[in-house]
PDB file of N, CA and C in Angstrom:
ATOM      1  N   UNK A   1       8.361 142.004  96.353  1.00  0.00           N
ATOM      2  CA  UNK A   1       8.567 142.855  97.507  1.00  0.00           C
ATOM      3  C   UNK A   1       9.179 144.196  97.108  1.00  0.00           C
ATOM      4  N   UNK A   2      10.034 144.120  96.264  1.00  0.00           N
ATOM      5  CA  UNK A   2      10.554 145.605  95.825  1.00  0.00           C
ATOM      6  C   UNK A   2       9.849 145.995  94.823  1.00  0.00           C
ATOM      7  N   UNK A   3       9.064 145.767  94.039  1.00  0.00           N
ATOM      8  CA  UNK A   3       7.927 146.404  93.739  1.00  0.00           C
ATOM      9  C   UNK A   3       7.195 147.191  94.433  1.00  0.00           C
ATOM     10  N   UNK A   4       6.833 146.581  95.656  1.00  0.00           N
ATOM     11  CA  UNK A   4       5.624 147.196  96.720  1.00  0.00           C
ATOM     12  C   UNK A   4       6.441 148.542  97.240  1.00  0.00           C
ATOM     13  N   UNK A   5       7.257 148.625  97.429  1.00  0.00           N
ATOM     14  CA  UNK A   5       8.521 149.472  97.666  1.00  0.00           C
ATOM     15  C   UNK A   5       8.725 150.577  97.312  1.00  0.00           C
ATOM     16  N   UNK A   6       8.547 150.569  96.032  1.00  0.00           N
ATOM     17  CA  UNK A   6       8.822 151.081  94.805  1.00  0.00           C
ATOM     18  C   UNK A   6       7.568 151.944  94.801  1.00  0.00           C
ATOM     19  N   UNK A   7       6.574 151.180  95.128  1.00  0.00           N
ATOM     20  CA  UNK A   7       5.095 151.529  94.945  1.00  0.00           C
ATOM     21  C   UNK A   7       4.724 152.748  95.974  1.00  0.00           C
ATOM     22  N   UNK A   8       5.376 152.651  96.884  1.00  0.00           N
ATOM     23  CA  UNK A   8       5.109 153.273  97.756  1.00  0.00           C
ATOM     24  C   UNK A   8       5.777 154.602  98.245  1.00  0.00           C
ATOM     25  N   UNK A   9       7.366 154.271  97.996  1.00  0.00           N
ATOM     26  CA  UNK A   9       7.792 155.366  97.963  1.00  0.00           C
ATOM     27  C   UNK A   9       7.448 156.371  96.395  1.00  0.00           C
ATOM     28  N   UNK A  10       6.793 155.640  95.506  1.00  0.00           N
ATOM     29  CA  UNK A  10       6.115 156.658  94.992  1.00  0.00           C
ATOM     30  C   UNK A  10       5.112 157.521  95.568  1.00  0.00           C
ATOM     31  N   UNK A  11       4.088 156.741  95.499  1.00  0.00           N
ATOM     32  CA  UNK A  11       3.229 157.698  96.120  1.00  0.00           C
ATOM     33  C   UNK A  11       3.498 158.461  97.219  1.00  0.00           C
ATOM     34  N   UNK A  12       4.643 157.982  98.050  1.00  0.00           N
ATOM     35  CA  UNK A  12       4.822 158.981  99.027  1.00  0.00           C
ATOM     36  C   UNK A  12       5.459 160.323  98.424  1.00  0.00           C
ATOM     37  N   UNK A  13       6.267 160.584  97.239  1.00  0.00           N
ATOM     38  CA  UNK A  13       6.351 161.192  96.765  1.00  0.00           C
ATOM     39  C   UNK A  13       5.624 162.213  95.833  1.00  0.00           C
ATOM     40  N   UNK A  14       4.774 161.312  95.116  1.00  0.00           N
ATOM     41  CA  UNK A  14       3.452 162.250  94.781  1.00  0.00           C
ATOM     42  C   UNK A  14       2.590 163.232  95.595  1.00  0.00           C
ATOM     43  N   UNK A  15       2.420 162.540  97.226  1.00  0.00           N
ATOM     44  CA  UNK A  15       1.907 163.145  98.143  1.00  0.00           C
ATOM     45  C   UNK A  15       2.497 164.339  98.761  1.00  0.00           C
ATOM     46  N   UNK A  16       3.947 164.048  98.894  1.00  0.00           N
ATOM     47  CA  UNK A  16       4.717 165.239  99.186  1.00  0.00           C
ATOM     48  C   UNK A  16       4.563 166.330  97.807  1.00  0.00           C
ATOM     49  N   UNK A  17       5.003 165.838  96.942  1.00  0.00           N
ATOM     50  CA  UNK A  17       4.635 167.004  95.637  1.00  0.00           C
ATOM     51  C   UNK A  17       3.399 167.482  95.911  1.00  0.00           C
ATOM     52  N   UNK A  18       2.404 167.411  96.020  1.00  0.00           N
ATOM     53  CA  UNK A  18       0.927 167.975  95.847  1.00  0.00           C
ATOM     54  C   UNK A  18       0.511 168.032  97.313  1.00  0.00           C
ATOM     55  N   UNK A  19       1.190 168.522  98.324  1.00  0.00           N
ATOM     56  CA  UNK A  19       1.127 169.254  99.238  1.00  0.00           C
ATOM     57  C   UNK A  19       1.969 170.350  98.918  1.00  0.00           C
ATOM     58  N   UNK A  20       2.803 170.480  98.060  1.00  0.00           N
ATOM     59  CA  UNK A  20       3.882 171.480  98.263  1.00  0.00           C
ATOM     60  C   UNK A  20       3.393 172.353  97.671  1.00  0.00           C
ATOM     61  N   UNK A  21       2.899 171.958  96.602  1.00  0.00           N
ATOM     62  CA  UNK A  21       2.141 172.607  95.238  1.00  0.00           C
ATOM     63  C   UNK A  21       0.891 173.170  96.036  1.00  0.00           C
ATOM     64  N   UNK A  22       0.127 172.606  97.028  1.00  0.00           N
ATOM     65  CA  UNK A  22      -0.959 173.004  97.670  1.00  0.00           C
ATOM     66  C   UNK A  22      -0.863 174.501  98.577  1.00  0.00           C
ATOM     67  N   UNK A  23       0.483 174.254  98.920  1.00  0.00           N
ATOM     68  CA  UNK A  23       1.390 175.472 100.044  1.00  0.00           C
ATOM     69  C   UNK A  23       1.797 177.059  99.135  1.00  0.00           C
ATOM     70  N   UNK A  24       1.968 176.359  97.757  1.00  0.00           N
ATOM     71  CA  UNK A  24       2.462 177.392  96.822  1.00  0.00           C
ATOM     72  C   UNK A  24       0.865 178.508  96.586  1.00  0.00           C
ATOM     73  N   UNK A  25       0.409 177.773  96.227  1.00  0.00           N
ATOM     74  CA  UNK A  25      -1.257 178.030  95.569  1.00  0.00           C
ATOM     75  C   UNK A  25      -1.414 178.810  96.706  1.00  0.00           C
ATOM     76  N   UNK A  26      -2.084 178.637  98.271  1.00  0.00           N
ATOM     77  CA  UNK A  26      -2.108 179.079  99.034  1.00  0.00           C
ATOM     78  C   UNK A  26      -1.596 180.364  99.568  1.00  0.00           C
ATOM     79  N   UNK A  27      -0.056 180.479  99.211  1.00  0.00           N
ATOM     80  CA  UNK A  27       1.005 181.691  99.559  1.00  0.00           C
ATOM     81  C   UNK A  27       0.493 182.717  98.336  1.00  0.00           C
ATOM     82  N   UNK A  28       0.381 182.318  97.318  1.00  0.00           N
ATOM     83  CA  UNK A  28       0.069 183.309  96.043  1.00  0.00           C
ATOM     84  C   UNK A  28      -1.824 183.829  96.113  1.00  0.00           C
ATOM     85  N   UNK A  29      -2.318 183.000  96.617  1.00  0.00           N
ATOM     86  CA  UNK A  29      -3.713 183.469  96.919  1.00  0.00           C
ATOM     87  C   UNK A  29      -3.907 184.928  97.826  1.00  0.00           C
ATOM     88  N   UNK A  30      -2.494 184.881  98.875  1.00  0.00           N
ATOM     89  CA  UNK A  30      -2.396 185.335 100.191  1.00  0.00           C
ATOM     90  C   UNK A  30      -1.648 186.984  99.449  1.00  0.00           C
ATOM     91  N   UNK A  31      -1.164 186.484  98.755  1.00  0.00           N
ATOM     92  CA  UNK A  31      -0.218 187.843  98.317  1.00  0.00           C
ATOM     93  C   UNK A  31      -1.026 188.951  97.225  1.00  0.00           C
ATOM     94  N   UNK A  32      -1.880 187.881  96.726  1.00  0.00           N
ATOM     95  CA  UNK A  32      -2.655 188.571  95.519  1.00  0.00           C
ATOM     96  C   UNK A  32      -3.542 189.456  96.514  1.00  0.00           C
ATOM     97  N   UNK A  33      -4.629 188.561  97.560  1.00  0.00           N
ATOM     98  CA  UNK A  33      -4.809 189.694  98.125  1.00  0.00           C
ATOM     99  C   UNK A  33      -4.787 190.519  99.201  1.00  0.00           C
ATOM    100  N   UNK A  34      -3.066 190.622  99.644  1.00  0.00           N
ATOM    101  CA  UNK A  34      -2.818 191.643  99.842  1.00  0.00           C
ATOM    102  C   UNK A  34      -2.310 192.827  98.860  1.00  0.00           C
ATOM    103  N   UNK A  35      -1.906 192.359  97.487  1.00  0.00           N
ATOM    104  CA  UNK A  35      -2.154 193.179  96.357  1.00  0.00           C
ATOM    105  C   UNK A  35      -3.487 194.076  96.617  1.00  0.00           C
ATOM    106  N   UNK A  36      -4.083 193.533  96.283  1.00  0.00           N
ATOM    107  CA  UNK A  36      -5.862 194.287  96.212  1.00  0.00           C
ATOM    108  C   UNK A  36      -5.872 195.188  97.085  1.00  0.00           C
ATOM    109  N   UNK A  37      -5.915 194.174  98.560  1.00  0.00           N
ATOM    110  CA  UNK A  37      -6.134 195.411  99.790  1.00  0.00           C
ATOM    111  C   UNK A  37      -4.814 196.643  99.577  1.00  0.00           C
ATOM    112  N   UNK A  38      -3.507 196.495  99.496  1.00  0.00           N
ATOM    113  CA  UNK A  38      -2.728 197.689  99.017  1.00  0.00           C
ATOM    114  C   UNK A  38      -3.379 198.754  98.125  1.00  0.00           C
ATOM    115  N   UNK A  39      -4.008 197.719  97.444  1.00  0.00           N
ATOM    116  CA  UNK A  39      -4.413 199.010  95.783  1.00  0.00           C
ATOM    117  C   UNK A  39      -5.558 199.624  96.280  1.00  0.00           C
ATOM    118  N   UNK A  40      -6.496 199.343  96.699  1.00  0.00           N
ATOM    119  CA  UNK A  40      -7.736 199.722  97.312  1.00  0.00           C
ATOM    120  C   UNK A  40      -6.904 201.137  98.214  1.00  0.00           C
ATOM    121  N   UNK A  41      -6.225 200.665  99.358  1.00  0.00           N
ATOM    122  CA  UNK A  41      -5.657 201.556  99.984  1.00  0.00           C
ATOM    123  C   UNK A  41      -5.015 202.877  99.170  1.00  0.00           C
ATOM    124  N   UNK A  42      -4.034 202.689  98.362  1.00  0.00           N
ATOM    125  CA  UNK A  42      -3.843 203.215  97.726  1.00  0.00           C
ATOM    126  C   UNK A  42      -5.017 204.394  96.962  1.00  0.00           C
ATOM    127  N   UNK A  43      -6.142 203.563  96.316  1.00  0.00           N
ATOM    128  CA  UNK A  43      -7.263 204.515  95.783  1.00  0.00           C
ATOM    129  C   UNK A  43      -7.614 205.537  96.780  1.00  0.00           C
ATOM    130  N   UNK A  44      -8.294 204.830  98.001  1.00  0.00           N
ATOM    131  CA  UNK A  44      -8.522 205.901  98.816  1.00  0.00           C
ATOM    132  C   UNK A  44      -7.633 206.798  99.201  1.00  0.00           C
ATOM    133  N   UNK A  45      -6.535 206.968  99.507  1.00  0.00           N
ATOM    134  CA  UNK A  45      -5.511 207.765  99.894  1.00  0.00           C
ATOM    135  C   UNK A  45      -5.946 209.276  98.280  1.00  0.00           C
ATOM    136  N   UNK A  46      -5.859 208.624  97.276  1.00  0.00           N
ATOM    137  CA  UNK A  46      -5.799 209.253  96.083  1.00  0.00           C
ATOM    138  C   UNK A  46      -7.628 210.220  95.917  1.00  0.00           C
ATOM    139  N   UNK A  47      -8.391 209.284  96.661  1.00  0.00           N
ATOM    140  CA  UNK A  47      -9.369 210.429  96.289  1.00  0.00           C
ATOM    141  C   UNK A  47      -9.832 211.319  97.521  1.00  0.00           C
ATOM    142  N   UNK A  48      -8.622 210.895  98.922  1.00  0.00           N
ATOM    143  CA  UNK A  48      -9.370 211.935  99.861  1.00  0.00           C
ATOM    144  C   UNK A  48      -8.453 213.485  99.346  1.00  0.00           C
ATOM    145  N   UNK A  49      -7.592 213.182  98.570  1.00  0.00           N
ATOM    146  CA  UNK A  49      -6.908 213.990  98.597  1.00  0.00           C
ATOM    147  C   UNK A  49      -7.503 215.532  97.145  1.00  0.00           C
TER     148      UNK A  49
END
């Protein structure tokens, strides 16, 4: 019985890890491109001028 236990609050833990990790990936996808769209912005600003 505490095996099964054991068993489980692992994986519940694995599951929480690799959602979190899923949330991270996600936030850095989000930032990169708003990187881009900034820099883009940026270009144009630079060649109307």
């Amino acid at each position: 019985m505490s095996s099964r236990i054991a068993a489980v609050s692992l994986a519940l833990a694995a599951v929480l890890s690799l959602s979190a990790c899923a949330n991270t990936i996600r936030g850095a996808g989000r930032d990169i491109g708003n990187t881009v769209t900034g820099t883009k912005g940026a270009v144009n600003d630079v060649a109307r001028r």
